[in-house]
Protein backbone atom coordinates (compact mmCIF):
# COMPACT_ATOMS: atom_id res chain seq x y z
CA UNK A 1 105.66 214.66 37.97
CA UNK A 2 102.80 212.30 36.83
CA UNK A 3 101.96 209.53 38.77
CA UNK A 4 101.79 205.96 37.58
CA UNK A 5 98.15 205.22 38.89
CA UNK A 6 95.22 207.21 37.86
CA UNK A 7 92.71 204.94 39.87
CA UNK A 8 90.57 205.48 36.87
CA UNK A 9 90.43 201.60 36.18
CA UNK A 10 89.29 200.71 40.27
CA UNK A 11 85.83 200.21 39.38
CA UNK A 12 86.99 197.27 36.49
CA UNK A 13 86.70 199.48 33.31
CA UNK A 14 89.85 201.39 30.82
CA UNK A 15 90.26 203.37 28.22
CA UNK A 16 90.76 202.45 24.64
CA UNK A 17 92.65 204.88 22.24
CA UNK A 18 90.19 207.50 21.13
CA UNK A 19 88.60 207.41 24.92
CA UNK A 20 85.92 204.74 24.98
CA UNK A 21 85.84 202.96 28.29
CA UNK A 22 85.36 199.17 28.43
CA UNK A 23 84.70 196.49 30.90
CA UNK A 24 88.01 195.11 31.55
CA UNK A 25 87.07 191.62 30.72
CA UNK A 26 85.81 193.05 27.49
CA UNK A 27 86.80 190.86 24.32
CA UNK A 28 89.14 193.87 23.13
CA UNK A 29 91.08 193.89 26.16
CA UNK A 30 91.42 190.09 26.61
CA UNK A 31 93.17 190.03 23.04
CA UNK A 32 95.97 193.14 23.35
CA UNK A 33 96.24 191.79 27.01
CA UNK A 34 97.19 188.64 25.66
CA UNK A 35 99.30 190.09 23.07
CA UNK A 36 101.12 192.28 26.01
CA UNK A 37 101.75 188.89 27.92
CA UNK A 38 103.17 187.24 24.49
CA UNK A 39 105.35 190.33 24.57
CA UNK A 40 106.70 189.98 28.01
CA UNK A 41 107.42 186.22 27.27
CA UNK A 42 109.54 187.46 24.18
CA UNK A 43 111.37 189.39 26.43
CA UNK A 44 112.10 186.52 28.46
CA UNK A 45 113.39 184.97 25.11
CA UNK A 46 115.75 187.93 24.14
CA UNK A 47 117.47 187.82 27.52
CA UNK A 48 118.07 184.55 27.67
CA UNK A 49 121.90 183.97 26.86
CA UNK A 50 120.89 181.57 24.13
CA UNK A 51 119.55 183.69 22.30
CA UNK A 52 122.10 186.90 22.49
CA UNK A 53 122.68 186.40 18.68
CA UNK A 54 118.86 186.45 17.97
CA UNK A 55 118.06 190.28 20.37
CA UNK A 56 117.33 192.31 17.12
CA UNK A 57 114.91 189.69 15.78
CA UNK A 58 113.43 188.96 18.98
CA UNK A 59 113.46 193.34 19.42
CA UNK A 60 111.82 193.71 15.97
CA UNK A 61 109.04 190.90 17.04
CA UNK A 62 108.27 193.04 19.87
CA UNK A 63 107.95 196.11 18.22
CA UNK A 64 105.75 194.81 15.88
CA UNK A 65 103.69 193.14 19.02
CA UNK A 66 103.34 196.70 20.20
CA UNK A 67 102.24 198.02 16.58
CA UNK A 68 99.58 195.22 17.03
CA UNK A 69 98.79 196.45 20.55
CA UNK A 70 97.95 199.32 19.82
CA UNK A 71 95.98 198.65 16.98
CA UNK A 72 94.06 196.40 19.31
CA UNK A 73 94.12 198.90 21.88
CA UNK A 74 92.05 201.72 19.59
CA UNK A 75 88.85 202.61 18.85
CA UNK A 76 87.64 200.99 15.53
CA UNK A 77 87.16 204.55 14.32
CA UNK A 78 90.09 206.64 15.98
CA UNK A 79 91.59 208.34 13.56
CA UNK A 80 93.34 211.53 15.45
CA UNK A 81 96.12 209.82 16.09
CA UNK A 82 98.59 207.94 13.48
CA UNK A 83 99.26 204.79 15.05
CA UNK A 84 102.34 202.51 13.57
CA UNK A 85 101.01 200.35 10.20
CA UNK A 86 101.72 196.24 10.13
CA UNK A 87 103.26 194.93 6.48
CA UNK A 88 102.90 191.83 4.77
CA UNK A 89 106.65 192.05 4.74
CA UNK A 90 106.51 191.78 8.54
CA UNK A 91 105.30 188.89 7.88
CA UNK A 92 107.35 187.98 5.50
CA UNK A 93 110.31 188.52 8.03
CA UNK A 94 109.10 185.50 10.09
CA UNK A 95 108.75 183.18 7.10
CA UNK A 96 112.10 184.18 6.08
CA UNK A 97 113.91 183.65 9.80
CA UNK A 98 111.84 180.08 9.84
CA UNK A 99 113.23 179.27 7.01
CA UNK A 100 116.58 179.68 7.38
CA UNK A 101 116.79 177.43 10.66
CA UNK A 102 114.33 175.23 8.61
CA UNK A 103 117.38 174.12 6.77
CA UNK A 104 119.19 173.55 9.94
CA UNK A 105 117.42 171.53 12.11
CA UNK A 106 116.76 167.90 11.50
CA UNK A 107 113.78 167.38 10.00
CA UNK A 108 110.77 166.90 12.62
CA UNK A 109 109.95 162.90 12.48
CA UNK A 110 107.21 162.90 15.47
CA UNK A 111 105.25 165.76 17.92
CA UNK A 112 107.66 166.84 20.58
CA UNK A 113 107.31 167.88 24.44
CA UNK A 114 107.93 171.23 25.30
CA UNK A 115 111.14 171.15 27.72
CA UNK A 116 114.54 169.97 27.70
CA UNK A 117 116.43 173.36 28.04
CA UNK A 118 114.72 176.34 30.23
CA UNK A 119 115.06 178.33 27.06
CA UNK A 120 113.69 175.67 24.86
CA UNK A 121 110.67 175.49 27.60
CA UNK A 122 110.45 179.48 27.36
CA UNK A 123 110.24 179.20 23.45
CA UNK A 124 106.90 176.70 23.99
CA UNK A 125 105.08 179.29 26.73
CA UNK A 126 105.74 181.98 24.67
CA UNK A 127 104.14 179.96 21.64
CA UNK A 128 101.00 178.97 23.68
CA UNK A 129 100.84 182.47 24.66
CA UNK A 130 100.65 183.34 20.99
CA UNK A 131 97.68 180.66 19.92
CA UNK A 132 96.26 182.35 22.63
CA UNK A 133 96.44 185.66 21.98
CA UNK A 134 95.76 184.67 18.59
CA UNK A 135 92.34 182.97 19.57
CA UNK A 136 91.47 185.85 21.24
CA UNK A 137 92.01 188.35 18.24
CA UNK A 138 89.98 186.00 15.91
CA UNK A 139 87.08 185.93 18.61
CA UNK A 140 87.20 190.05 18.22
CA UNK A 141 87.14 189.90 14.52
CA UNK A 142 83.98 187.99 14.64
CA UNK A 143 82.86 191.34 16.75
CA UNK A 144 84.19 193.70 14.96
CA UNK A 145 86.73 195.05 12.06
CA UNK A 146 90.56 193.47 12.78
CA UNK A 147 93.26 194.00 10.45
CA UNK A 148 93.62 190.74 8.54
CA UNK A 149 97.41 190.68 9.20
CA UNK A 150 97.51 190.78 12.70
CA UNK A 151 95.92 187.26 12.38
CA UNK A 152 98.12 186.33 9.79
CA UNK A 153 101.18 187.83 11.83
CA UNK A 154 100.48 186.01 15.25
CA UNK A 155 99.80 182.41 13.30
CA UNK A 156 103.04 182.74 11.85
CA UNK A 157 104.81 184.32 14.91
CA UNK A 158 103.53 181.31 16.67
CA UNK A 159 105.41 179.02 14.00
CA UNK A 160 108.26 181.25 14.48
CA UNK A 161 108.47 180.53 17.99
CA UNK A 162 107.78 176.69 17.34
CA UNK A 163 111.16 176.65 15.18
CA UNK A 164 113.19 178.65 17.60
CA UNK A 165 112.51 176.06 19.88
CA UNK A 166 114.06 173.30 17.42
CA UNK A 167 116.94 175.90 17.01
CA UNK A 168 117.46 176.22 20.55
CA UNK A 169 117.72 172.31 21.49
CA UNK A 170 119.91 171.84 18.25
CA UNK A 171 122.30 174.99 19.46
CA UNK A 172 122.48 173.53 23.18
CA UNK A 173 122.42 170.10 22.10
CA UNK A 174 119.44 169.83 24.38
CA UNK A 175 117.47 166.78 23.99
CA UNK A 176 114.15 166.57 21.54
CA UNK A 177 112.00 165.05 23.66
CA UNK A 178 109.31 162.76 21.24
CA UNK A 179 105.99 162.29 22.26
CA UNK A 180 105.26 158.82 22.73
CA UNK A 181 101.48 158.03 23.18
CA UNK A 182 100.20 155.43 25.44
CA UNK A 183 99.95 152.13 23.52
């Protein structure tokens, strides 16, 4: 039976795929770490009640946040192992889902506060997590090669997650909470 822990990461380093070790804190890691916390967070979405009729979007988002992972996760030049691919119809999927609750919400008239419903709230973490992790990739590409559509798939997966929210207030006739700045 294998253990869990390897205690090969005690001293503040990991493996990549393909075998390089890395300072934990390295750029690399920072972005699929954040891209693993956006995933847990879209967990937190899927089993919310509210959105039981949403699970095999929310499932599919993850999977492609793992395909994205472990792109991340590898060694520019790995090539020993076929990792999963990301489409342009992946991303296509999210422009599609926005755009059918697009033409059900009321149209947006001013910013709005995250809160209102704890799912609503959990739909705005999970799309700060996603700038975030999003930030993060586009500080590796300036480093080195990233796949152009994991950019393009975490700006619009952050959109995505921006329109849920709307969904979810609409569905639990939650209140929209306007920002009103300080006169």
């Amino acid at each position: 039976m294998s253990k869990i822990y390897t205690k090969t990461g005690d001293l503040g380093a990991t493996s990549l795929v393909g075998g390089t070790r890395l300072s934990k804190d390295h750029d690399k890691i920072e972005a699929y770490g954040a891209v693993d916390e956006l995933n847990a967070w879209i967990g937190v979405l899927s089993d919310s009640p509210e959105n039981s009729q949403r699970q095999a979007d929310l499932k599919e988002i993850q999977d492609r946040l793992f395909t994205i992972g472990a792109d991340l996760a590898s060694e520019t030049t790995y090539t020993k192992k076929k990792l999963p691919d990301l489409f342009e119809s992946d991303v296509e999927a999210l422009e599609k889902l926005m755009d059918e609750m697009d033409k059900l919400v009321p149209p947006l008239r001013a910013f709005v506060l995250p809160g209102g419903h704890p799912a609503v709230s959990w739909a705005h973490v999970a799309r700060t997590v996603c700038r975030r992790a999003e930030r993060q990739v586009i500080k590796l590409a300036k480093q080195e090669e990233v796949n152009p559509l994991v950019i393009q798939y975490l700006n619009r997966l952050s959109d995505y997650l921006f329109m849920l929210s709307r969904k979810i207030t609409q569905e639990q006739n939650a209140p929209e909470i306007s920002w009103k700045p300080r006169k």
